[in-house]
C-alpha atoms as a PDB file:
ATOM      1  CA  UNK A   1       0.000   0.000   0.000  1.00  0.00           C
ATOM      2  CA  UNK A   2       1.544   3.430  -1.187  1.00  0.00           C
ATOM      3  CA  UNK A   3       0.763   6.952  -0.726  1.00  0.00           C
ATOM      4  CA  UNK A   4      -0.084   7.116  -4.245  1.00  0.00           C
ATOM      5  CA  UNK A   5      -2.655  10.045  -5.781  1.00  0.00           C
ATOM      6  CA  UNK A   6      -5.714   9.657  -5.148  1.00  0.00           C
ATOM      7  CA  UNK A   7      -8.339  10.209  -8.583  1.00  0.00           C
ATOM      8  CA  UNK A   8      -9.266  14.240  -8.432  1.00  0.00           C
ATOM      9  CA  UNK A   9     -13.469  14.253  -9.053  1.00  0.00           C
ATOM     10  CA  UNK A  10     -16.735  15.622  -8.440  1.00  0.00           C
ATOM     11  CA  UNK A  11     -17.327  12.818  -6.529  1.00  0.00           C
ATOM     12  CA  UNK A  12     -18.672  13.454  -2.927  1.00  0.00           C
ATOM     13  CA  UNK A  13     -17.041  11.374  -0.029  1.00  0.00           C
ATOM     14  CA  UNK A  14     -20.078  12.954   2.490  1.00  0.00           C
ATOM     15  CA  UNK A  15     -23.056  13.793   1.884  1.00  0.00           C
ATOM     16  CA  UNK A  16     -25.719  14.942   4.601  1.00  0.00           C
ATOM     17  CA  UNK A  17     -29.393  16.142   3.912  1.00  0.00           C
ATOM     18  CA  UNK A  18     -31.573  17.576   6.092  1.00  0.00           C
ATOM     19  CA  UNK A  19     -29.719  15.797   9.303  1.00  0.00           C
ATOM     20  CA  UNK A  20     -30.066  16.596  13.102  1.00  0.00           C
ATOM     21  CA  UNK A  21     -27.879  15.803  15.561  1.00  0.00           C
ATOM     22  CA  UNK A  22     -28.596  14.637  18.955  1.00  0.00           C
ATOM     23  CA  UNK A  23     -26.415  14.376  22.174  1.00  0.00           C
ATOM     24  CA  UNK A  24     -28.749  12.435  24.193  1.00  0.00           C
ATOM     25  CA  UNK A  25     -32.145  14.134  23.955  1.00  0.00           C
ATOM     26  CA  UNK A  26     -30.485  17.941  23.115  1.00  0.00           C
ATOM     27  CA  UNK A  27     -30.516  18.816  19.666  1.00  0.00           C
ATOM     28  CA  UNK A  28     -27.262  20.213  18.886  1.00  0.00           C
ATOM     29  CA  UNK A  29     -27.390  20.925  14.978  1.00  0.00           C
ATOM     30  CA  UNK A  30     -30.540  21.002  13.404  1.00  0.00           C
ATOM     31  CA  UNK A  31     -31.056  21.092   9.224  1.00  0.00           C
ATOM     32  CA  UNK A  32     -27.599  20.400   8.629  1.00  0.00           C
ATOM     33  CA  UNK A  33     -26.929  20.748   4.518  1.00  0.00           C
ATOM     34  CA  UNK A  34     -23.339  19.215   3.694  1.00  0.00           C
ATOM     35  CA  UNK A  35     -21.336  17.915   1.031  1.00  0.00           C
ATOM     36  CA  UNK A  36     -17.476  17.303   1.015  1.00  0.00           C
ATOM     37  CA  UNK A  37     -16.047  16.154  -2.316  1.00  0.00           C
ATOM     38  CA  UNK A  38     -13.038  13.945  -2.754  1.00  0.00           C
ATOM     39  CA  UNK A  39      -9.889  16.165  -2.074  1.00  0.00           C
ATOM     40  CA  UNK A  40     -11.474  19.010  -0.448  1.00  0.00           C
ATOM     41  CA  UNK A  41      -9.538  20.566   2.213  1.00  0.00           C
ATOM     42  CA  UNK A  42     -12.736  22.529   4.940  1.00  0.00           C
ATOM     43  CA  UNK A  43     -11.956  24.566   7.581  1.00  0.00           C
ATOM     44  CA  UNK A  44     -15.110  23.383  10.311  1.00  0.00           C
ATOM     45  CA  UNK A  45     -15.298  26.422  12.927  1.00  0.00           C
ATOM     46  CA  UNK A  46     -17.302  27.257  15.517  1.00  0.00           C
ATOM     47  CA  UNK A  47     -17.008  28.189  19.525  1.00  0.00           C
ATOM     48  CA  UNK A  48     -16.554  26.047  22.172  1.00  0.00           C
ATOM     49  CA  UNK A  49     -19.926  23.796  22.572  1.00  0.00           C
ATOM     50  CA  UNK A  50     -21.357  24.652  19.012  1.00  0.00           C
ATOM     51  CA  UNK A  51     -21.459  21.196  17.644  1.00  0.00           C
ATOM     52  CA  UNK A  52     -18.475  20.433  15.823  1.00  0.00           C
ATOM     53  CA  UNK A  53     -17.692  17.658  17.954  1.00  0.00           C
ATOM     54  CA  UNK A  54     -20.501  16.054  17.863  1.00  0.00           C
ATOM     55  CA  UNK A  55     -20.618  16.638  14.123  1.00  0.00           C
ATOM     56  CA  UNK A  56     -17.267  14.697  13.833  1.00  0.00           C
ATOM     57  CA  UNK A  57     -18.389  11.675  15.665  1.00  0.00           C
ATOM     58  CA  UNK A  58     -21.492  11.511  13.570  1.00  0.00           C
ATOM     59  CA  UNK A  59     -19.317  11.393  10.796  1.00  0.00           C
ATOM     60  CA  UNK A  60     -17.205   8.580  11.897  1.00  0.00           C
ATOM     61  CA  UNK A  61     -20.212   6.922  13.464  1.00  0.00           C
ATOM     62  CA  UNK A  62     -19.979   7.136  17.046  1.00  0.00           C
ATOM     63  CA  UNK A  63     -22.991   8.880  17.475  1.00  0.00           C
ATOM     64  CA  UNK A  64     -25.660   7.379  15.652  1.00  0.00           C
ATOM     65  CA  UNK A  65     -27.422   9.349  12.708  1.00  0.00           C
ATOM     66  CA  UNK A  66     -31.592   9.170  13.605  1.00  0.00           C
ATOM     67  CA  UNK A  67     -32.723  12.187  11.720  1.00  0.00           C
ATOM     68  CA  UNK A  68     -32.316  13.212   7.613  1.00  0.00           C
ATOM     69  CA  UNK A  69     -29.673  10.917   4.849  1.00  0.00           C
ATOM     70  CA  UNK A  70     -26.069  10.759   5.556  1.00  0.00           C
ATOM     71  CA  UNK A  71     -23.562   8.893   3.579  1.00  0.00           C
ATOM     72  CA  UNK A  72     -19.859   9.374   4.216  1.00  0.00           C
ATOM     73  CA  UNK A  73     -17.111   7.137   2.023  1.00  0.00           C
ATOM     74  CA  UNK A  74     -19.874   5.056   1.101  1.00  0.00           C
ATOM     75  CA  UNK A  75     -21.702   3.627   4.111  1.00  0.00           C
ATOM     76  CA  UNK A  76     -25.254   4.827   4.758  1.00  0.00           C
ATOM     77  CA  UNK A  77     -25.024   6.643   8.351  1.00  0.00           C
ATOM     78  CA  UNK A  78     -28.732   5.861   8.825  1.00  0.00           C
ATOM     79  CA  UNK A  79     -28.695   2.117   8.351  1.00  0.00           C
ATOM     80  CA  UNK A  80     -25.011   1.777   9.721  1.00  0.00           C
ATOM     81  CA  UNK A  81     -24.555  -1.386  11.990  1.00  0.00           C
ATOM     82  CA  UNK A  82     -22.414  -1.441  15.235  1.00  0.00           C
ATOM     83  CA  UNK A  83     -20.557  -4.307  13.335  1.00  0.00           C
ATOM     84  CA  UNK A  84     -19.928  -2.244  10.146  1.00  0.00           C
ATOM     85  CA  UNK A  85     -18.178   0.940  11.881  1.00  0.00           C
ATOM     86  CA  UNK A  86     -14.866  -0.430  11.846  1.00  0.00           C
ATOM     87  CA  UNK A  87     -15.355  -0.534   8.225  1.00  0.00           C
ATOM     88  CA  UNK A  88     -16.714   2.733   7.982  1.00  0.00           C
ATOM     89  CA  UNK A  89     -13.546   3.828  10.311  1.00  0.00           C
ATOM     90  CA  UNK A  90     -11.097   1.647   7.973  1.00  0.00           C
ATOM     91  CA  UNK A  91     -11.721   4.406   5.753  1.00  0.00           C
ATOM     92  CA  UNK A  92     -11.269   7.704   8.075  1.00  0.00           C
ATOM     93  CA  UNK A  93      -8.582   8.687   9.330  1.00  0.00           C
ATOM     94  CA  UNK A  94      -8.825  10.907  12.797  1.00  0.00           C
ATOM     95  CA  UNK A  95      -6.644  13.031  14.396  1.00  0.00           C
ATOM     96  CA  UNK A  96      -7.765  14.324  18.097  1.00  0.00           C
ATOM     97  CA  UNK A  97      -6.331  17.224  19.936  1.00  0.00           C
ATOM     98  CA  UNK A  98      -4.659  15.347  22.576  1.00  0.00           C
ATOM     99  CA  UNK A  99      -2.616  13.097  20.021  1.00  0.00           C
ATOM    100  CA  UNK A 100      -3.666   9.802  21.944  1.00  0.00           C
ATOM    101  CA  UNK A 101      -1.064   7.851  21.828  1.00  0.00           C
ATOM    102  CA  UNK A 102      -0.170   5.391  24.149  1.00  0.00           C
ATOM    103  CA  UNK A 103       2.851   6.430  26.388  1.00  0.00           C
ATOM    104  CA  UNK A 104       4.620   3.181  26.950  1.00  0.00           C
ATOM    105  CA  UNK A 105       5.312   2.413  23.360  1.00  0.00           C
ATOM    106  CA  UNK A 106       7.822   4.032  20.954  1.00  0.00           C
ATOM    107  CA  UNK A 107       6.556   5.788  17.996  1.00  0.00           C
ATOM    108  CA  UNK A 108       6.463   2.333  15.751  1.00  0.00           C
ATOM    109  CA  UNK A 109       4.930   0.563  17.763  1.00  0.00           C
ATOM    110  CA  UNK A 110       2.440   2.834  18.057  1.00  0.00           C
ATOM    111  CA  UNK A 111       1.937   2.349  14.245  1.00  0.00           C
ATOM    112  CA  UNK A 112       1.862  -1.468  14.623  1.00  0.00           C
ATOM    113  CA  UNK A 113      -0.673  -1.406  17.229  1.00  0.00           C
ATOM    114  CA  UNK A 114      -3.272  -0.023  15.363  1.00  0.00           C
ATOM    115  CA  UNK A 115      -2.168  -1.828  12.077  1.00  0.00           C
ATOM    116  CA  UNK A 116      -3.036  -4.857  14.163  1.00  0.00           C
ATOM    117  CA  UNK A 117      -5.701  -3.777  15.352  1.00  0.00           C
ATOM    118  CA  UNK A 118      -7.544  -3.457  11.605  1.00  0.00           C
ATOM    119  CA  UNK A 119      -6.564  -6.558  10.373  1.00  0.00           C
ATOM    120  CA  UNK A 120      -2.678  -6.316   8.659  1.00  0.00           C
ATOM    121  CA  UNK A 121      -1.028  -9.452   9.134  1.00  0.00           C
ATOM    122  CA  UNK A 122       2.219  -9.256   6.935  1.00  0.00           C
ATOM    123  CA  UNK A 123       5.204  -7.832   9.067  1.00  0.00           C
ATOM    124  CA  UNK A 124       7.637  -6.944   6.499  1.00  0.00           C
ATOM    125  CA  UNK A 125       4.018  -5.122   4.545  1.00  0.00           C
ATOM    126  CA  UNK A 126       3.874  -3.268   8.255  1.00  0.00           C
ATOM    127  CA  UNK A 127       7.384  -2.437   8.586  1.00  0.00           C
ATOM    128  CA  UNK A 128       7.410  -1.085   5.122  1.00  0.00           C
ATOM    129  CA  UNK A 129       4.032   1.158   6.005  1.00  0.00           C
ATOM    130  CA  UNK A 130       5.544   2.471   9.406  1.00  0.00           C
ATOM    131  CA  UNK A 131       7.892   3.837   7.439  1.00  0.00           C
ATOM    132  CA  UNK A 132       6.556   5.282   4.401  1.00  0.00           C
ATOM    133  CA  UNK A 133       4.000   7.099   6.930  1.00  0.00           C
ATOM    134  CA  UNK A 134       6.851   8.398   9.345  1.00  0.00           C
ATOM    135  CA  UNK A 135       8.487   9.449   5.976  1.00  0.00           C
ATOM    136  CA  UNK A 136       4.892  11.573   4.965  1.00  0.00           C
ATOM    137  CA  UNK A 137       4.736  13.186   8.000  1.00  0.00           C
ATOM    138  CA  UNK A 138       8.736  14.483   8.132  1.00  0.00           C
ATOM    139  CA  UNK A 139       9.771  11.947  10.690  1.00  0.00           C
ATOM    140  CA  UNK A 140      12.268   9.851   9.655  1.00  0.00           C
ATOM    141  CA  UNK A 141      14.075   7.456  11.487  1.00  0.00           C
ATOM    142  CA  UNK A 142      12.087   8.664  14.694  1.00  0.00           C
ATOM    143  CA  UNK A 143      10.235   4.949  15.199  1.00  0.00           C
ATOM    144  CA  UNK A 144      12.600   3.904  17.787  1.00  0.00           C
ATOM    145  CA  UNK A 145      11.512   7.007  20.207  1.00  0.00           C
ATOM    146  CA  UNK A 146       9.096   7.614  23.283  1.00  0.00           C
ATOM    147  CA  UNK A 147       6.686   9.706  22.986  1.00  0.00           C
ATOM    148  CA  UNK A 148       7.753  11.768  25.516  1.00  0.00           C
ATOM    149  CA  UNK A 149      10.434  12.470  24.192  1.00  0.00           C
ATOM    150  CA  UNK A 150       9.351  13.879  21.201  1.00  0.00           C
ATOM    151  CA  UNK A 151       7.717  17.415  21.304  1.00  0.00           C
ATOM    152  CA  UNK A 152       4.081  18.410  20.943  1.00  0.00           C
ATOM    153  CA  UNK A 153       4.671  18.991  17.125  1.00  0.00           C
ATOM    154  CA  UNK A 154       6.206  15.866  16.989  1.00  0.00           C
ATOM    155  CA  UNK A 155       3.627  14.175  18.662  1.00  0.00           C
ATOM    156  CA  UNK A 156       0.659  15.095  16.655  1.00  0.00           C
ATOM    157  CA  UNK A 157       2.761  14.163  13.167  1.00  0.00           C
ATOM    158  CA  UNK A 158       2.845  10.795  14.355  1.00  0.00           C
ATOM    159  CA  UNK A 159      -0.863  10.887  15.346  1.00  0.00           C
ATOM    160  CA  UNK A 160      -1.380  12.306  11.626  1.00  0.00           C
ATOM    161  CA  UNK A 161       0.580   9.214  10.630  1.00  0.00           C
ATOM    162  CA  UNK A 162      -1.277   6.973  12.456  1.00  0.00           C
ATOM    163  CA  UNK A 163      -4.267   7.972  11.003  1.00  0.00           C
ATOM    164  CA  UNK A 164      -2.913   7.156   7.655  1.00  0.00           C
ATOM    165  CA  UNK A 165      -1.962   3.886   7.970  1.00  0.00           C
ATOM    166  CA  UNK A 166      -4.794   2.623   6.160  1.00  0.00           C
ATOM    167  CA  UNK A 167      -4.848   4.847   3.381  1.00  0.00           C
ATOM    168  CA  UNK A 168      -8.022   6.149   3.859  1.00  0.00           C
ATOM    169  CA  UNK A 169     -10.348   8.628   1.947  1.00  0.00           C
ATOM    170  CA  UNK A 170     -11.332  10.921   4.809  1.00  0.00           C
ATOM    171  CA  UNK A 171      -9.411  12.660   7.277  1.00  0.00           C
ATOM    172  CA  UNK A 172     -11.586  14.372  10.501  1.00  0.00           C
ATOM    173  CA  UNK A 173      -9.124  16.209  12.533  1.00  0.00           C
ATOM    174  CA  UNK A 174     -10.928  17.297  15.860  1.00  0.00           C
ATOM    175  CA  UNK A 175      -8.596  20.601  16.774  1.00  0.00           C
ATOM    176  CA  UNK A 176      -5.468  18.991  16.228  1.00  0.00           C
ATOM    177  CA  UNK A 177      -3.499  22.075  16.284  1.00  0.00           C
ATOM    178  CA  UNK A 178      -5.614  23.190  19.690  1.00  0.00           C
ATOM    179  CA  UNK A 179      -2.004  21.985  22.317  1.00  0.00           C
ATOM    180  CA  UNK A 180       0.480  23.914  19.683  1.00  0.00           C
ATOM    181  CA  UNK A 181       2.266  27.081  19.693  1.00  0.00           C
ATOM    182  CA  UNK A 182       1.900  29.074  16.542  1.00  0.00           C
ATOM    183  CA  UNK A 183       4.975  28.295  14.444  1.00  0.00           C
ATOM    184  CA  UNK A 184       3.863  24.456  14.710  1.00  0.00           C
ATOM    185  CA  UNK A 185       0.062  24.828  13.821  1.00  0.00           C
ATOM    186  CA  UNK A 186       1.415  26.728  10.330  1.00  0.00           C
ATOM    187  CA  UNK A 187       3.117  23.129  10.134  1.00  0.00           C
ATOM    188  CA  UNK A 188       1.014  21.132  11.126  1.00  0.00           C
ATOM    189  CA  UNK A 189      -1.567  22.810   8.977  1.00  0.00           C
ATOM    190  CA  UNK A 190       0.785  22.903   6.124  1.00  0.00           C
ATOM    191  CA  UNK A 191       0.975  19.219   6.890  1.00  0.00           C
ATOM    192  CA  UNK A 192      -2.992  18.591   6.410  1.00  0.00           C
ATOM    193  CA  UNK A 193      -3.428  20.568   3.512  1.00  0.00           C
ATOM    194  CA  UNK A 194      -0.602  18.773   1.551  1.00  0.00           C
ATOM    195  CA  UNK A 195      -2.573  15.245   2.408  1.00  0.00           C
ATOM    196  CA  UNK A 196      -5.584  17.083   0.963  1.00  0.00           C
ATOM    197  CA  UNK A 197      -3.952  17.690  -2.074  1.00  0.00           C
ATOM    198  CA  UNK A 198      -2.877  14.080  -2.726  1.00  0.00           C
ATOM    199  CA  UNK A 199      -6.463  13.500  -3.195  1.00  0.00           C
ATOM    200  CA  UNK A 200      -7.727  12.777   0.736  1.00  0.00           C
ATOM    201  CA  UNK A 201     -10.494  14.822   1.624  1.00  0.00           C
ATOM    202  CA  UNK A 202      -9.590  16.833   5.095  1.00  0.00           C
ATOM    203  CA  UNK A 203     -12.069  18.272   7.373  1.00  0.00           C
ATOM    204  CA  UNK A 204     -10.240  20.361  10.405  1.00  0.00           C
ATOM    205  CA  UNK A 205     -12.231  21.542  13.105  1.00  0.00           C
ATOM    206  CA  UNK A 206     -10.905  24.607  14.666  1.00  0.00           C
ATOM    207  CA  UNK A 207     -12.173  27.809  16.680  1.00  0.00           C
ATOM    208  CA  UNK A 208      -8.327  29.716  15.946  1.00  0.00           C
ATOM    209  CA  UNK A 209      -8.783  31.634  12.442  1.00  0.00           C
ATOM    210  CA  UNK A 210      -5.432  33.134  12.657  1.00  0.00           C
ATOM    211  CA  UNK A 211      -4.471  30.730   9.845  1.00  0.00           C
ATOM    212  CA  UNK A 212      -7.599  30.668   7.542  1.00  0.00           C
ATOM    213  CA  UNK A 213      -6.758  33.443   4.965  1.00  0.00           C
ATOM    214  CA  UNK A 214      -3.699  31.823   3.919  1.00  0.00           C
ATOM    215  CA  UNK A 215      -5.624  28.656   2.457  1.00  0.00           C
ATOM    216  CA  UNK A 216      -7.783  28.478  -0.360  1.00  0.00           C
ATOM    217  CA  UNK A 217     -10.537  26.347   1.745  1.00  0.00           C
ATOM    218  CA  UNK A 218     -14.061  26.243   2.183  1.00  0.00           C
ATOM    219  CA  UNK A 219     -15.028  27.443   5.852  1.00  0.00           C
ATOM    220  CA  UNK A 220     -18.573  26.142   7.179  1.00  0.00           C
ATOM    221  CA  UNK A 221     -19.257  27.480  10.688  1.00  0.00           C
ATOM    222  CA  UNK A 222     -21.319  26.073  13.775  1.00  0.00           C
ATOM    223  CA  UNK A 223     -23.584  28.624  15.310  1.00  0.00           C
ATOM    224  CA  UNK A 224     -26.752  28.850  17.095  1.00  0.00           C
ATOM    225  CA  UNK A 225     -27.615  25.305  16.166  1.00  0.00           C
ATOM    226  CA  UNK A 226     -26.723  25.456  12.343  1.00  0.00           C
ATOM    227  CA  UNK A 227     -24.150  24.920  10.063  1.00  0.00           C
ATOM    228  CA  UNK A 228     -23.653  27.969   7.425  1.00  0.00           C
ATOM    229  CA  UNK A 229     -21.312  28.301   4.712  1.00  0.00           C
ATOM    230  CA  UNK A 230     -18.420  31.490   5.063  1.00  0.00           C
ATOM    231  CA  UNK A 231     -15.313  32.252   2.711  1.00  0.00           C
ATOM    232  CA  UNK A 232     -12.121  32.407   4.746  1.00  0.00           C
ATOM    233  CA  UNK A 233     -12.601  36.175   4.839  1.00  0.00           C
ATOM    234  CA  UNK A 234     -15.725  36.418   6.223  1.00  0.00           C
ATOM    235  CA  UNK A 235     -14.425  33.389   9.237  1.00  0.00           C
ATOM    236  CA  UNK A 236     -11.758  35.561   9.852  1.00  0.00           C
END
């Protein structure tokens, strides 16, 4: 498996109609209109508490879809099995804030773990992976270390490279740059629009605009229950 383009279309990798999301009985986005094509790089923004959480994990299926059509890399949100969301996640890759990783294994292993974990089964295949992702993300020859002793920066690469191990079609990035100073969200952003352009669609949740203006992106913004469509100027 290679990091090879992905094909440029029209064709969408989400679409949702008419949805509302629920967290528990609270309706947190209501008549939600959305459709993310293959290769788009969106900016998802939004306060503290507006929804873009929850939009994520309705995306990625951990909170179920109950209300309106939702499709996302080809799996019908509405009809989506507990048993089929590791397939649907096969195909996303996410990135969290807090990087996640587990502390008492080095960066490869890391890697391996979650390669594992979805079914690879060839070690030489995974060794070969580990390092073609390290290699996408600017981290060479860093498997061997600790997470601690890498820096926040550092961190979060290998948590984007974890998240493409499987080569998938979708990245959701839940304010991945929200821990990092400002020199190291440019590159970290820099980073996720670069996967975008290799054909990945990339949705990054974030409530910092300082970088917005210097992207070419659609911006769609959580507020007072709905998601509306901005240019990067108007976000800003």
């Amino acid at each position: 498996m290679t990091f090879g383009t992905l094909a440029m279309d029209n064709t969408p990798i989400i679409e949702l109609h008419d949805v509302r999301i629920r967290q528990q009985e609270n309706v947190v986005l209501d008549q939600v209109e959305l459709t993310v094509y293959k290769g788009e790089f969106l900016y998802l923004i939004g306060r503290t508490g507006s929804g873009k959480s929850s939009l994520m994990r309705t995306l990625y299926g951990d909170l179920p879809l109950t209300e309106g059509e939702g499709h996302v890399a080809g799996f019908d949100l509405r009809k989506l099995k507990r048993g089929q969301v590791p397939l649907l996640r096969r195909k996303i890759g996410i990135v969290f804030q807090d990087f996640q990783l587990l502390p008492d294994r080095s960066v490869a292993d890391n890697l391996l773990f979650v390669m594992k974990a979805t079914g690879w089964k060839d070690r030489q295949g995974m060794e070969r992976r580990v390092e073609e992702v390290l290699e996408r993300v600017v981290l060479p020859n860093k498997g061997y270390k600790m997470p601690h002793e890498l820096s926040g920066g550092e961190q979060q690469r290998v948590s984007i490279a974890r998240a493409l191990i499987n080569d998938p079609e979708l990245m959701l990035c839940d304010e991945p740059t929200g821990n990092l100073d400002p020199e190291t969200t440019e590159e970290i952003l820099d980073l996720l629009y670069t996967i975008s352009q290799s054909g990945r669609s990339v949705i990054m949740a974030t409530h910092d605009y300082t970088h917005m203006k210097k992207l070419n992106a659609r911006v769609v913004r959580c507020s007072d229950g709905r998601l509306l469509e901005l240019s990067a100027a108007a976000a800003g």
